[in-house]
Each structure stands twice: as structure tokens, then as C-alpha cells.
PDB file of N, CA and C in Angstrom:
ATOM      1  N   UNK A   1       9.722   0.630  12.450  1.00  0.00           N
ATOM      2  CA  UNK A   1       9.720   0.259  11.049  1.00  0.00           C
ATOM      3  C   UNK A   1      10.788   1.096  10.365  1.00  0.00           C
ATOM      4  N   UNK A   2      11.667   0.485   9.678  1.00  0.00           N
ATOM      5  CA  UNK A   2      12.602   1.368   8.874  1.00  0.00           C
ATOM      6  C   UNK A   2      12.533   1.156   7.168  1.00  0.00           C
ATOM      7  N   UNK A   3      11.577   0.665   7.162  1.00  0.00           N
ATOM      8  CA  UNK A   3      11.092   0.642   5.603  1.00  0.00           C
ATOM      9  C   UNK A   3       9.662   1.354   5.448  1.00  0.00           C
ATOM     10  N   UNK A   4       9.599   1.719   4.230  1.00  0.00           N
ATOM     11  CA  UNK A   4       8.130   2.127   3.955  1.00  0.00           C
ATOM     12  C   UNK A   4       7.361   0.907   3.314  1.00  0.00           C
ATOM     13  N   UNK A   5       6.058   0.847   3.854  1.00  0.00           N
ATOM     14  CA  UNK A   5       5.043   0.065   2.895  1.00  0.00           C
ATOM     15  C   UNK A   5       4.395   0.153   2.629  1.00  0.00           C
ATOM     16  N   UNK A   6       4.110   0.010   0.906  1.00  0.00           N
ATOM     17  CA  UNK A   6       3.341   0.421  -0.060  1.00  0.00           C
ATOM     18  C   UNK A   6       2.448  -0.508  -0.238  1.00  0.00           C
ATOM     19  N   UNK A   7       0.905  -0.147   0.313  1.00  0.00           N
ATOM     20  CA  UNK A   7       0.079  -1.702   0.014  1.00  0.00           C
ATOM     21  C   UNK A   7      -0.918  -1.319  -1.134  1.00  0.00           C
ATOM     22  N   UNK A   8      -0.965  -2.391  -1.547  1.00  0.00           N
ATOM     23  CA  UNK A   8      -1.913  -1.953  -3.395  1.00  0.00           C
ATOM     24  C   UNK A   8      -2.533  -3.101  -3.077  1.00  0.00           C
ATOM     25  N   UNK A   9      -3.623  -3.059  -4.031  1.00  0.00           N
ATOM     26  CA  UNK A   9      -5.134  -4.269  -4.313  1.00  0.00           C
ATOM     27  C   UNK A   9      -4.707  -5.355  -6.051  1.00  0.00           C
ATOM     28  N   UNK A  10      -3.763  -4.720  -6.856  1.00  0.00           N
ATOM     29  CA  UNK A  10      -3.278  -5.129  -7.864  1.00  0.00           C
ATOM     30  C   UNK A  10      -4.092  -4.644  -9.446  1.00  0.00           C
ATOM     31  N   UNK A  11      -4.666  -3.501  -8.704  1.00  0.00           N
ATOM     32  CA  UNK A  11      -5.402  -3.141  -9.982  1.00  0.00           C
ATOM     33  C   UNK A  11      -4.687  -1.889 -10.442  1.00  0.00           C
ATOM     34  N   UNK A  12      -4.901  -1.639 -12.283  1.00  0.00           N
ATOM     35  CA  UNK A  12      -4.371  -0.724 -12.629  1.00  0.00           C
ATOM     36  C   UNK A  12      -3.435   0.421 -12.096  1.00  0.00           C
ATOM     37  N   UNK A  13      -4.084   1.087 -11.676  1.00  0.00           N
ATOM     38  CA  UNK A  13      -3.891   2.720 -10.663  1.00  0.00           C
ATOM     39  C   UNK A  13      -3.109   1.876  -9.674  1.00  0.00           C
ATOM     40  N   UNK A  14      -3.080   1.150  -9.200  1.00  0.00           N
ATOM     41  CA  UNK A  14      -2.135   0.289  -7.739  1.00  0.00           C
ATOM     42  C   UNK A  14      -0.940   0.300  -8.529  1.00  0.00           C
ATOM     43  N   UNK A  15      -0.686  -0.485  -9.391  1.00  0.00           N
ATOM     44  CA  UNK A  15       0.490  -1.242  -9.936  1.00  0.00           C
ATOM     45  C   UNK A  15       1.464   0.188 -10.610  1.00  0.00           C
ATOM     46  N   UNK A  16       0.606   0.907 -11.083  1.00  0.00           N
ATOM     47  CA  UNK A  16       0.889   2.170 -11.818  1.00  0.00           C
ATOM     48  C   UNK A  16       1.784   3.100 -10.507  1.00  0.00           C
ATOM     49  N   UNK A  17       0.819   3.657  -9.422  1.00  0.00           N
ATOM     50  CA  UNK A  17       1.604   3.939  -8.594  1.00  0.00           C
ATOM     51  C   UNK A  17       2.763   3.260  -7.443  1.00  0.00           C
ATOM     52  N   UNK A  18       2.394   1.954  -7.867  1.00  0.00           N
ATOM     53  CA  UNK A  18       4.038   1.116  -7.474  1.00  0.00           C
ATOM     54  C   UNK A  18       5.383   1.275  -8.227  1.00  0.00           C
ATOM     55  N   UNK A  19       5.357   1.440  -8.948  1.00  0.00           N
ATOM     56  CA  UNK A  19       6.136   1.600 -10.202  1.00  0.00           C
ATOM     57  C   UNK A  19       6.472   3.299  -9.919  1.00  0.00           C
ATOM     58  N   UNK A  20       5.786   4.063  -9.629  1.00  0.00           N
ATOM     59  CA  UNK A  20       5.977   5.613  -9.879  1.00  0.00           C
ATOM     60  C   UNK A  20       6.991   5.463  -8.088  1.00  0.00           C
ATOM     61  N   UNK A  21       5.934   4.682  -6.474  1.00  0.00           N
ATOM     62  CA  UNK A  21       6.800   5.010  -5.653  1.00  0.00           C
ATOM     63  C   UNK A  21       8.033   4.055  -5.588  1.00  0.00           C
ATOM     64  N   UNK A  22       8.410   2.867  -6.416  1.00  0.00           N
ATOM     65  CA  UNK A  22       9.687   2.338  -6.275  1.00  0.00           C
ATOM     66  C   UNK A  22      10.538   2.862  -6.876  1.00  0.00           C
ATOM     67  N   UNK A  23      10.413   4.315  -8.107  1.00  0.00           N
ATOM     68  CA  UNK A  23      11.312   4.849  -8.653  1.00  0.00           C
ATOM     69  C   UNK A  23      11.536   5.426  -7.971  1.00  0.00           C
ATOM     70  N   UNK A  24      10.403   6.409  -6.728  1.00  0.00           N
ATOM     71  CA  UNK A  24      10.901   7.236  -6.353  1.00  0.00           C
ATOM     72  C   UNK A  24      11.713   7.097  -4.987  1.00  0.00           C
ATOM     73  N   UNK A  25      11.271   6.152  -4.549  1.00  0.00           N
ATOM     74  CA  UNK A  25      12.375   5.794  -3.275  1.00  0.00           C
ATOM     75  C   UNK A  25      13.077   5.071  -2.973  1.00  0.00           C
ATOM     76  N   UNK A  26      12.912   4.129  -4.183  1.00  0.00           N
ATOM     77  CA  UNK A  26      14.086   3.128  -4.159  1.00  0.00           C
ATOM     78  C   UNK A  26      13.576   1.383  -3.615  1.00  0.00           C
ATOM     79  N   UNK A  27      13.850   0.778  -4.067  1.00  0.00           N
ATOM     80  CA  UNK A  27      13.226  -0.508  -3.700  1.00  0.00           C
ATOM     81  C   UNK A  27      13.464  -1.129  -2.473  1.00  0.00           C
ATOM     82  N   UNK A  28      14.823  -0.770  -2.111  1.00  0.00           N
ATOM     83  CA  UNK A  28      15.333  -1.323  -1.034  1.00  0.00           C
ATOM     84  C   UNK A  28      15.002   0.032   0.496  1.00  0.00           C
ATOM     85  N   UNK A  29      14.360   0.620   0.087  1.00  0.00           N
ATOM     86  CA  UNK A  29      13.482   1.493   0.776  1.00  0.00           C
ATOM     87  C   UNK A  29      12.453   1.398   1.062  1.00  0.00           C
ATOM     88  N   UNK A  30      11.417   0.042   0.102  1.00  0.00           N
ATOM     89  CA  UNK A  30      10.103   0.371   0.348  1.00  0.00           C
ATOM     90  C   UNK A  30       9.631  -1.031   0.644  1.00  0.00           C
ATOM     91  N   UNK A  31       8.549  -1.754   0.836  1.00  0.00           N
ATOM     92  CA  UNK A  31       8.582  -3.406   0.600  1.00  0.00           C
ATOM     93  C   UNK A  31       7.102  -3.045  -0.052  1.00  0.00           C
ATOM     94  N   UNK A  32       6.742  -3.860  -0.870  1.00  0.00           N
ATOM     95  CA  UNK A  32       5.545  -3.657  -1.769  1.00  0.00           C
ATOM     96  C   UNK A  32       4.800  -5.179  -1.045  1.00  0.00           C
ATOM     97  N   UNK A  33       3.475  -4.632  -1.043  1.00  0.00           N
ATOM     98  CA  UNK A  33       2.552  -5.600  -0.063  1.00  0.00           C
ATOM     99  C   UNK A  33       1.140  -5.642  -1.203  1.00  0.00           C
ATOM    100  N   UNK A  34       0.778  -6.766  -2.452  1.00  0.00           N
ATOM    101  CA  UNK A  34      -0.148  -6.629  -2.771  1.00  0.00           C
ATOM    102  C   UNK A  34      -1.311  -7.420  -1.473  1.00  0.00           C
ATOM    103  N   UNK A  35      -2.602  -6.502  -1.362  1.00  0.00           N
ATOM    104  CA  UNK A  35      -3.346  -6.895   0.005  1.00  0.00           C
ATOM    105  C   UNK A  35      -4.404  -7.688  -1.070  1.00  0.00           C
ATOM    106  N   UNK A  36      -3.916  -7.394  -2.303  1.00  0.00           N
ATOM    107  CA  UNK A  36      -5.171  -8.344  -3.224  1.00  0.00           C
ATOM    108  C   UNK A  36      -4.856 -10.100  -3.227  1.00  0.00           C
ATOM    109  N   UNK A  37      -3.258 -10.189  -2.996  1.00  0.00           N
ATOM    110  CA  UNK A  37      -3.062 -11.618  -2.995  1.00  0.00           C
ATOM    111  C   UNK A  37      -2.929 -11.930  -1.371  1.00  0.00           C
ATOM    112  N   UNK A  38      -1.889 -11.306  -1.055  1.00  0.00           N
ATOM    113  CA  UNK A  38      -1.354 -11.332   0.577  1.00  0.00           C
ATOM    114  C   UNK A  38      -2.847 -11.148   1.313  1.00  0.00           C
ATOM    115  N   UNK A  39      -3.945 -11.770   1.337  1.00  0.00           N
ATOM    116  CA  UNK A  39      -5.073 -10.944   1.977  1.00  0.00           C
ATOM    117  C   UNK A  39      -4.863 -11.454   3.869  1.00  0.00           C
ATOM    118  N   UNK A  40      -3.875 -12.166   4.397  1.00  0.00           N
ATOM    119  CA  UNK A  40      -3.389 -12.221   5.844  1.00  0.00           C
ATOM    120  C   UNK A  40      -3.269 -10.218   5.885  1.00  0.00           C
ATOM    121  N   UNK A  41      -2.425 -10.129   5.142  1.00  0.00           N
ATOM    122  CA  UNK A  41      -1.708  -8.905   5.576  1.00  0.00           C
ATOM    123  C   UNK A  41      -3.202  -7.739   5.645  1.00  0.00           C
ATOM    124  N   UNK A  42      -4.050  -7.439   5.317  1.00  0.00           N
ATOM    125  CA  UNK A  42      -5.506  -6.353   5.443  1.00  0.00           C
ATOM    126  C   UNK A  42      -5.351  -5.830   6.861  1.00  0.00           C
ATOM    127  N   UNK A  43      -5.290  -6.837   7.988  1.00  0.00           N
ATOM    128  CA  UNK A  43      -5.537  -6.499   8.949  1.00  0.00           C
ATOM    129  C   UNK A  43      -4.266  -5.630   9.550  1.00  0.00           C
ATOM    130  N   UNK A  44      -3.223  -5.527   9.201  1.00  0.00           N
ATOM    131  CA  UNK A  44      -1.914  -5.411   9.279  1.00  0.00           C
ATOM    132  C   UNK A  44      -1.690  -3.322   8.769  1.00  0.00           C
ATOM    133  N   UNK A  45      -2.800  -3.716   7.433  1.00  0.00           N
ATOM    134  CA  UNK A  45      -2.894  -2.286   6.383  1.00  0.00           C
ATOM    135  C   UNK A  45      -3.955  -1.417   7.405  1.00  0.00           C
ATOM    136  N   UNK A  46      -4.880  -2.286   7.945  1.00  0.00           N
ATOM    137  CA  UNK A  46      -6.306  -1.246   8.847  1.00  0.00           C
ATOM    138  C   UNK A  46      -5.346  -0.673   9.653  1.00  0.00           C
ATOM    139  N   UNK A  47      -4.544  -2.072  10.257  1.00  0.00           N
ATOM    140  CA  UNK A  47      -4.437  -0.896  12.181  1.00  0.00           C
ATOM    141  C   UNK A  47      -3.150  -0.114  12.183  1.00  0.00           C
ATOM    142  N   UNK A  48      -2.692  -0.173  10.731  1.00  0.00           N
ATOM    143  CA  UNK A  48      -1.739   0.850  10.081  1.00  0.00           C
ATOM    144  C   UNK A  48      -2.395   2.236   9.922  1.00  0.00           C
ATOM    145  N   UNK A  49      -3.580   2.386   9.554  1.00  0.00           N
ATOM    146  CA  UNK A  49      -4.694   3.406   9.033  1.00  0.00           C
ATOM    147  C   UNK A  49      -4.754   3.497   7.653  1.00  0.00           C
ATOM    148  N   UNK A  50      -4.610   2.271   7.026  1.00  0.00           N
ATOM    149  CA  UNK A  50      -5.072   2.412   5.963  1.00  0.00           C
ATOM    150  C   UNK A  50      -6.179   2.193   5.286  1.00  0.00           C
ATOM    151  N   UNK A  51      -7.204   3.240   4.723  1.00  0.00           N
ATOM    152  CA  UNK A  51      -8.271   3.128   4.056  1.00  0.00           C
ATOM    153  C   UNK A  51      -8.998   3.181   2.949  1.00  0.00           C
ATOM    154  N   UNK A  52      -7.999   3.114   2.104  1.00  0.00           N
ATOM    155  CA  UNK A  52      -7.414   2.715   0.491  1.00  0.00           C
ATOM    156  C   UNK A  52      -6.705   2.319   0.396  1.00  0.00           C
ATOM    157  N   UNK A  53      -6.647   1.830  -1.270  1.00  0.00           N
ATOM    158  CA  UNK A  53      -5.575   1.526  -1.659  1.00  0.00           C
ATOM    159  C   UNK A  53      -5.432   2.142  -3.087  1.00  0.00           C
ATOM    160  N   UNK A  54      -4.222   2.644  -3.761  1.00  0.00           N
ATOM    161  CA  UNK A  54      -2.881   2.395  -2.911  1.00  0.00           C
ATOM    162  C   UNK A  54      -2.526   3.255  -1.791  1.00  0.00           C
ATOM    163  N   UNK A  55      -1.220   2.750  -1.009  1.00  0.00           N
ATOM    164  CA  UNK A  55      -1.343   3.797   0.222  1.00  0.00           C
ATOM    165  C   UNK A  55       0.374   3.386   0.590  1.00  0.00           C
ATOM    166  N   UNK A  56       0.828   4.488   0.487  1.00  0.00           N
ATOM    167  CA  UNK A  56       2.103   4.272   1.677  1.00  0.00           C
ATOM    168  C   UNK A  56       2.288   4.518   2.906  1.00  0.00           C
ATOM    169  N   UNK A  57       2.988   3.646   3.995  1.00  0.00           N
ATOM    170  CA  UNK A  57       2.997   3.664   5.177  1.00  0.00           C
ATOM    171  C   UNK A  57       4.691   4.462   5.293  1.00  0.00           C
ATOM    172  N   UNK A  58       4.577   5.464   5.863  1.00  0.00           N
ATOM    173  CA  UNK A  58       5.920   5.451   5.804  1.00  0.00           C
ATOM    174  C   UNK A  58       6.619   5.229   7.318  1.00  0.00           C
ATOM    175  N   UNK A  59       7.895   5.074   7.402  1.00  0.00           N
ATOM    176  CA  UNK A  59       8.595   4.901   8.467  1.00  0.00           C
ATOM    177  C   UNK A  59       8.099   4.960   9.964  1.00  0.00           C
ATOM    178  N   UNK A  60       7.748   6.859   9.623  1.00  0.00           N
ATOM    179  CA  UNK A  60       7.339   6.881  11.461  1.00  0.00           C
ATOM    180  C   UNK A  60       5.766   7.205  11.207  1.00  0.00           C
ATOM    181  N   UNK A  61       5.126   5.871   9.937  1.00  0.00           N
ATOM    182  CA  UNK A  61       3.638   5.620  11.038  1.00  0.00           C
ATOM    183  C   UNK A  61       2.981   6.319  10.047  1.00  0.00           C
ATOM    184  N   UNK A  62       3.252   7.397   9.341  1.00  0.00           N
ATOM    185  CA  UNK A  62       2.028   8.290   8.644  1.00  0.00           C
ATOM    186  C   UNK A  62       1.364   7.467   7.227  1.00  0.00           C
ATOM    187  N   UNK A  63       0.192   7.562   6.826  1.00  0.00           N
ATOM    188  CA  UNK A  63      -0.392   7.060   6.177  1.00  0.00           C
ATOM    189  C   UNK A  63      -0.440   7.812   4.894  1.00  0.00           C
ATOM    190  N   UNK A  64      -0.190   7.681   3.774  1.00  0.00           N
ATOM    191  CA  UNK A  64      -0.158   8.430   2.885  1.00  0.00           C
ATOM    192  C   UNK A  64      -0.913   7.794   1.699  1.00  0.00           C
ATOM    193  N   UNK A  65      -2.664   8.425   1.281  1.00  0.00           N
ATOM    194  CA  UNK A  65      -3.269   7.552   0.501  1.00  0.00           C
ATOM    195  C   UNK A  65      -3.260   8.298  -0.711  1.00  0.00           C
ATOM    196  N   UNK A  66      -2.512   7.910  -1.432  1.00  0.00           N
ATOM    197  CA  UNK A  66      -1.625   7.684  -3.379  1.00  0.00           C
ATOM    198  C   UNK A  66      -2.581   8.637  -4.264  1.00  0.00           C
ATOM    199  N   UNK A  67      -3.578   7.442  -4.198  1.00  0.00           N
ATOM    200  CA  UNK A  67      -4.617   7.742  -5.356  1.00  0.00           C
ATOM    201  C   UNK A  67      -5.647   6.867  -5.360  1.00  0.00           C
ATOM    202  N   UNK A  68      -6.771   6.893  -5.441  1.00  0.00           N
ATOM    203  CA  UNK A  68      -7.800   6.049  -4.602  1.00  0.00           C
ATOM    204  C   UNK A  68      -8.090   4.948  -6.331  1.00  0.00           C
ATOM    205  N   UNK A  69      -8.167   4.374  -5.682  1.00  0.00           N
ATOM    206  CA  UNK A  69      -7.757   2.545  -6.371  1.00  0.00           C
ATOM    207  C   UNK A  69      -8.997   1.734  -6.065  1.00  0.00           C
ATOM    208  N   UNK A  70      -9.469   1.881  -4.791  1.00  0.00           N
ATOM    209  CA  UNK A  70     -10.268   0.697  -3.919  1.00  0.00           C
ATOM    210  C   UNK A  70     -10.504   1.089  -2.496  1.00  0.00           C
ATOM    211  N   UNK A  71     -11.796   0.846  -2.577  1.00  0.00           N
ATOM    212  CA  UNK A  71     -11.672   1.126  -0.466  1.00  0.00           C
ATOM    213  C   UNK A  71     -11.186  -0.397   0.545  1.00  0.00           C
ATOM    214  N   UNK A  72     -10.791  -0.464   1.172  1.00  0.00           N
ATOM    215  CA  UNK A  72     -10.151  -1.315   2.097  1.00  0.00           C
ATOM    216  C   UNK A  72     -11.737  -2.372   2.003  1.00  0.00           C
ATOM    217  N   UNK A  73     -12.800  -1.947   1.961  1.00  0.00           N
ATOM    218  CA  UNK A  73     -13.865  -2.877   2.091  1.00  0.00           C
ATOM    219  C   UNK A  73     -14.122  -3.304   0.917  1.00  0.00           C
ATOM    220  N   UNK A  74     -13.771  -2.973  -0.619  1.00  0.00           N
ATOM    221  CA  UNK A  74     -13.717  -3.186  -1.587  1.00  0.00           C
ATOM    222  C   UNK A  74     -12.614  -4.428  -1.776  1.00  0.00           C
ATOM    223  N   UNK A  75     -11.366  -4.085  -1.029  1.00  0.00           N
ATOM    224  CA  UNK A  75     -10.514  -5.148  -0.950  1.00  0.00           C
ATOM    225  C   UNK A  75     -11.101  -6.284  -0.353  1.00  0.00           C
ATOM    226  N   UNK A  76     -11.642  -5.984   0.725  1.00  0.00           N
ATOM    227  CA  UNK A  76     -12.237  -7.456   1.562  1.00  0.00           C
ATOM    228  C   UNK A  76     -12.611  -8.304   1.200  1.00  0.00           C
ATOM    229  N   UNK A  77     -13.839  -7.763   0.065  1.00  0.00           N
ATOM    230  CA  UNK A  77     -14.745  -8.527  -0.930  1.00  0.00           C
ATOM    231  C   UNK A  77     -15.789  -8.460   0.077  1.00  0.00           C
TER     232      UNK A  77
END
């Protein structure tokens, strides 16, 4: 992977820290994945290790969870 991805649920605190990590790394650095519409992509965010949202994935694999938004089972519905 040579992009980072930032997956959010589309609520407040998500959108808020999308906005804070596309300033900070640049857009063409990051690909933004809402898992609230995109819901194919969830399974994609788990076996990433993601267990919130929002959360960045970065490059080599590490999971980095933002600010807690939603739990991944909260996303599910």
C-alpha cells in the first residue's frame, strides 16, 4: 500500500478528523473511505485492524485509531 487510509462512519468527530488528516498529509497521500456509505469496504477496515472509527491505516500496515467516533460494530448496525 503506498497510500494511507483514513476510514470514518460520517459522523461529526469522523468528518472533523478528515479534514484535520487531509490537511495534514495531503490528499494525494491519503484516500478517504466513508465505511458509513462504502459498507463493501468494513470487511476490508477489520482485517486491516480496525476497531473504530475514525482510524488511519497507514502505509506499512499500522493502525492508528484518531478519536473514537463509533465501534466497528456500531458501524455494522
Amino acid at each position: 500500500m503506498s497510500k494511507s487510509i483514513f476510514y470514518h462512519a460520517g459522523c461529526s468527530v469522523c468528518v472533523s478528523a478528515e479534514h484535520d488528516i487531509v490537511n495534514l498529509v495531503g490528499k494525494d497521500n491519503v484516500e478517504v473511505v466513508n465505511i458509513g456509505e462504502a459498507t463493501n469496504r468494513i470487511p476490508e477496515a477489520e482485517q486491516a485492524g480496525v476497531k473504530s472509527v475514525p482510524a488511519l491505516v497507514a502505509p506499512n500496515g499500522n493502525v492508528l485509531h484518531i478519536n473514537f467516533g463509533a465501534s466497528m460494530e456500531d458501524v455494522k448496525g
